[in-house]
N, C-alpha and C. Protein backbone atom coordinates (compact mmCIF):
# COMPACT_ATOMS: atom_id res chain seq x y z
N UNK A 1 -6.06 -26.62 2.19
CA UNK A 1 -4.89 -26.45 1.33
C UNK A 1 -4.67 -25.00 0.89
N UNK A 2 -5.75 -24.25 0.59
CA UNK A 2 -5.25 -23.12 0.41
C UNK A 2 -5.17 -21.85 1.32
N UNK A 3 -5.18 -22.36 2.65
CA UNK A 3 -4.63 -21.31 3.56
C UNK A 3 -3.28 -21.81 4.05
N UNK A 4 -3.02 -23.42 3.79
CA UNK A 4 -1.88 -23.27 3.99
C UNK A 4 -0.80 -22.61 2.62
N UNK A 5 -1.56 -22.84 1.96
CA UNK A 5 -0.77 -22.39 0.68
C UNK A 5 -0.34 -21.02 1.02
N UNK A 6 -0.86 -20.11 1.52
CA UNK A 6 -1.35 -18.76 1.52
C UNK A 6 -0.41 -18.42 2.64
N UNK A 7 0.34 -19.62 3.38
CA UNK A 7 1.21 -19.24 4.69
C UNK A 7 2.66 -19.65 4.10
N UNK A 8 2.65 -20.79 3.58
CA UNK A 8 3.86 -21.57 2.82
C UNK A 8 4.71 -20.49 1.91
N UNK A 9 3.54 -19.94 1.05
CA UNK A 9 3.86 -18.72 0.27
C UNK A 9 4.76 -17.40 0.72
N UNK A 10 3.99 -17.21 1.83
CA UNK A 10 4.49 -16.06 2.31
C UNK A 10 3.49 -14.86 1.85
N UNK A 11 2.23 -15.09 1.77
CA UNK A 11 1.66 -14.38 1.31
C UNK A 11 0.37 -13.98 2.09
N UNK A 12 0.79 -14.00 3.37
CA UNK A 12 -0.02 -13.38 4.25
C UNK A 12 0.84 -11.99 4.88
N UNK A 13 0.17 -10.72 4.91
CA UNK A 13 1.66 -10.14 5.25
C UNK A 13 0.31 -9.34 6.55
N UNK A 14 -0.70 -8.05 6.34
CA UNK A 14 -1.21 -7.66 7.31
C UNK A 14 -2.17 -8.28 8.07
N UNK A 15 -2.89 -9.40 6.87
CA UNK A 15 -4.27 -10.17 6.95
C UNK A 15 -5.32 -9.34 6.94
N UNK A 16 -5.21 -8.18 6.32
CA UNK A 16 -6.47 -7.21 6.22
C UNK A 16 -7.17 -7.98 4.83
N UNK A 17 -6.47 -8.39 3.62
CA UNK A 17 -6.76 -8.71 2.47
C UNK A 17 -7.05 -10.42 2.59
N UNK A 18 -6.43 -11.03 3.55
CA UNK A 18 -6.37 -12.39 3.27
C UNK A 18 -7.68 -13.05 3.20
N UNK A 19 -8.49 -12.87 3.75
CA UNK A 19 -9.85 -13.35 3.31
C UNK A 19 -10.27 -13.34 2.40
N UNK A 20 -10.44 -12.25 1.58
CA UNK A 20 -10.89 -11.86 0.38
C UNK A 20 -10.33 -12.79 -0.73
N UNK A 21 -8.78 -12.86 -0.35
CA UNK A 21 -8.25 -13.42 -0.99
C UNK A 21 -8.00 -15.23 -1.05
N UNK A 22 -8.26 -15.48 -0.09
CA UNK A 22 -8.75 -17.02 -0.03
C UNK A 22 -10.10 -17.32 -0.39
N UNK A 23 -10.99 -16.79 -0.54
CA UNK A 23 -12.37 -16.93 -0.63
C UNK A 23 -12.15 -16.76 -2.46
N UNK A 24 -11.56 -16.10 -2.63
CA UNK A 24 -11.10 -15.61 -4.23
C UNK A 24 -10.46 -16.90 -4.70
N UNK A 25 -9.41 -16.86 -3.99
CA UNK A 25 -8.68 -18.51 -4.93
C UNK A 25 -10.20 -19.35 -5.19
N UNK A 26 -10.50 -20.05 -3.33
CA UNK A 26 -11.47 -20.94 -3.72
C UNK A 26 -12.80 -20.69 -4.70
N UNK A 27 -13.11 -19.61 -5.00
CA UNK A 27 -14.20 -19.80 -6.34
C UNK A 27 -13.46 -19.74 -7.40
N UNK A 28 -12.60 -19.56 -7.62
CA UNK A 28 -11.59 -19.68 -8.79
C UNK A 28 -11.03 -21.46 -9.14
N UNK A 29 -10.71 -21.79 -7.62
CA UNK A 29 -9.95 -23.61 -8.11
C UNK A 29 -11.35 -24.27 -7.90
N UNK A 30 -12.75 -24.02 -7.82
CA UNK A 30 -13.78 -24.47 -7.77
C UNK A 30 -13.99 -24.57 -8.90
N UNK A 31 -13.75 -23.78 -9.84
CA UNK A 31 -14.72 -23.21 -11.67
C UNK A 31 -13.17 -24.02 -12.37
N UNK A 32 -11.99 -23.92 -11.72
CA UNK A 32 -10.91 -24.18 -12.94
C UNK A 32 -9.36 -24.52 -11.80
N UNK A 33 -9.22 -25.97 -11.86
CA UNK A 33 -8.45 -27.05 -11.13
C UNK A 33 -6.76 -26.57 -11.24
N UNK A 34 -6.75 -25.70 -12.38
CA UNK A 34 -5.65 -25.43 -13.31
C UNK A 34 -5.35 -24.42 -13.69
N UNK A 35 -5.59 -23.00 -13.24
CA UNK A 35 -5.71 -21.63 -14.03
C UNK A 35 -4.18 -21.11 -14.41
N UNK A 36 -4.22 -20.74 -15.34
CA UNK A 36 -3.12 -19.48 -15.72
C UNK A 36 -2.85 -18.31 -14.50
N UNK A 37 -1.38 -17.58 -15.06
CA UNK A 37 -1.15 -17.23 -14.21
C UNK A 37 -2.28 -15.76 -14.34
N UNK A 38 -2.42 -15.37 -15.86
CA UNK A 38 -3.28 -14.50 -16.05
C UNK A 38 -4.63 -14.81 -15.40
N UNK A 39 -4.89 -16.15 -15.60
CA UNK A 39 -6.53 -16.57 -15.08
C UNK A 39 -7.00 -15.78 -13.64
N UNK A 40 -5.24 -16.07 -12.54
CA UNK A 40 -5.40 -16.05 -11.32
C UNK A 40 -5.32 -14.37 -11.12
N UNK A 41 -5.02 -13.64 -12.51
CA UNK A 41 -4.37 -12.59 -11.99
C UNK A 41 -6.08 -11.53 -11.75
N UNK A 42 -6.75 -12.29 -13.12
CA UNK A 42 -8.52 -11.77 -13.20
C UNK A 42 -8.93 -11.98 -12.43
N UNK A 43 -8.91 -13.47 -11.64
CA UNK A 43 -10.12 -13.63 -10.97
C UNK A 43 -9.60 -12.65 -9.59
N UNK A 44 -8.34 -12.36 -9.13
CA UNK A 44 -8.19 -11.15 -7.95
C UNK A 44 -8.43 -9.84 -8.16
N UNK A 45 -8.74 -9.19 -9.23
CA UNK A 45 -8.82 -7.85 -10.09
C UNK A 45 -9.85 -7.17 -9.04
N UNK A 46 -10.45 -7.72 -7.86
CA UNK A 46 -12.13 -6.96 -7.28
C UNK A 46 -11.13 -7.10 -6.13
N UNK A 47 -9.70 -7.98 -5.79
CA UNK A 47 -9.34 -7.45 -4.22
C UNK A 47 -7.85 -6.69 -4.18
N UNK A 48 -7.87 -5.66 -3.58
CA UNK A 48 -7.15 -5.12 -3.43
C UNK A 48 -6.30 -5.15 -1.95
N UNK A 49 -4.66 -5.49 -2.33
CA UNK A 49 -3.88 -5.63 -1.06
C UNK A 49 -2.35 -4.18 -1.35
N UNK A 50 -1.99 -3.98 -0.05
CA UNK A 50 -1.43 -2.76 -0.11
C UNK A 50 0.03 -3.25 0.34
N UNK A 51 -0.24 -4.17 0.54
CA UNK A 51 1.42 -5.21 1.40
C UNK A 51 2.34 -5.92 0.08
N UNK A 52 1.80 -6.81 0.03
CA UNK A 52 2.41 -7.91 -0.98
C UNK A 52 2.84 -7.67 -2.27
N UNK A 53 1.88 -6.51 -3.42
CA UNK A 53 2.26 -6.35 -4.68
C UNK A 53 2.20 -7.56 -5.30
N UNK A 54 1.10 -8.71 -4.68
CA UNK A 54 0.42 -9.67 -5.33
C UNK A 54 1.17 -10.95 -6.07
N UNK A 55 2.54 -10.63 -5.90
CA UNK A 55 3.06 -12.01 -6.41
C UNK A 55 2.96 -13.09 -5.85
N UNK A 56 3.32 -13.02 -4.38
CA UNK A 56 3.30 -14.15 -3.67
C UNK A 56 2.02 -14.73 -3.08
N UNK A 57 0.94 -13.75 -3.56
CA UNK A 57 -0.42 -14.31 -3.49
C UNK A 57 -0.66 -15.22 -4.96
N UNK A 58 -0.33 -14.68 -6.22
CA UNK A 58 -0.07 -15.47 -6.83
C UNK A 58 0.13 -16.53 -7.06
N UNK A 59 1.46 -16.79 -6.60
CA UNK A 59 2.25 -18.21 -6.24
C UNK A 59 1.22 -18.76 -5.37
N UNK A 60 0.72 -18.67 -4.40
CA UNK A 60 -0.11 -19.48 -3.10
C UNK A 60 -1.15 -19.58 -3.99
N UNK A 61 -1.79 -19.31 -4.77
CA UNK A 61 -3.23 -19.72 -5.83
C UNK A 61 -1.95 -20.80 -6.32
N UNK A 62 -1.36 -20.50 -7.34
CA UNK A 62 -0.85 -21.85 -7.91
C UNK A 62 -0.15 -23.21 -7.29
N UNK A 63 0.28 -22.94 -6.26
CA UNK A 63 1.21 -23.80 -5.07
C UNK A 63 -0.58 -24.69 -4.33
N UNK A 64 -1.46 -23.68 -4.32
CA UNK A 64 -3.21 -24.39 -3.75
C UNK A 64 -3.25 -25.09 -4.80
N UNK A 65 -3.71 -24.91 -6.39
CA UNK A 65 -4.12 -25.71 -7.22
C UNK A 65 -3.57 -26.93 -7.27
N UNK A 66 -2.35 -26.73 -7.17
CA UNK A 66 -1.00 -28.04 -7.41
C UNK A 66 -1.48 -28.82 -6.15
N UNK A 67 -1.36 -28.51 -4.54
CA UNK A 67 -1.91 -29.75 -3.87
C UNK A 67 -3.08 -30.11 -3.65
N UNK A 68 -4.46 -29.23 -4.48
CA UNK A 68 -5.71 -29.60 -4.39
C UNK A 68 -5.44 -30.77 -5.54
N UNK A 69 -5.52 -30.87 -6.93
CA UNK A 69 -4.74 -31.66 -7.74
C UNK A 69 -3.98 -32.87 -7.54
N UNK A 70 -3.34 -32.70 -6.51
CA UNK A 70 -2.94 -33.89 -5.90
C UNK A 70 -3.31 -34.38 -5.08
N UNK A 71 -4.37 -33.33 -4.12
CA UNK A 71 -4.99 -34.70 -3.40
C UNK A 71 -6.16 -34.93 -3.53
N UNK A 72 -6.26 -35.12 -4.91
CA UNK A 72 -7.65 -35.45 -6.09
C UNK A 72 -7.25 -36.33 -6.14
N UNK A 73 -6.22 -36.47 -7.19
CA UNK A 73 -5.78 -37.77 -7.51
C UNK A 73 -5.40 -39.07 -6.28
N UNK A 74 -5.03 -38.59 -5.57
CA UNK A 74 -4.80 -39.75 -4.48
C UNK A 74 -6.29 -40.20 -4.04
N UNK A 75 -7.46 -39.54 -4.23
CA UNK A 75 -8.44 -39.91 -3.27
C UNK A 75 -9.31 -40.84 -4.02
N UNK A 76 -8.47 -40.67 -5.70
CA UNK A 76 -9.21 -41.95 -6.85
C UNK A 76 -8.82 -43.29 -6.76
């Protein structure tokens, strides 16, 4: 879910950063199902991308949480 998130978004642009940055969401929606937008903005503060200007990586952390979240709930 969160690499598709990360495509849906539009927030893959060179893929020099995208690892970092998926590996980042997932210890982040691992510790917290639900983060702020500030939450998401800390836990990326150690990766740096030169493309995007980080919004639409943003959005793809929150657009991941929302269908990890949902397919929690369906699997109860």
């Amino acid at each position: 879910p969160i690499q598709q998130a990360f495509i849906t978004a539009g927030a893959v642009q060179c893929g020099y950063c995208t690892p970092g940055m998926v590996l980042t969401a997932k210890a982040l929606l691992d510790r917290n199902s639900d983060p702020t937008e500030e939450e998401i903005k800390k836990a990326l503060s150690g990766n740096l991308c030169r493309c995007t200007g980080y919004v639409k990586i943003v959005e793809a952390i929150q657009l991941a949480a929302k269908l990890l979240r949902t397919a929690e709930r369906s699997e109860q």
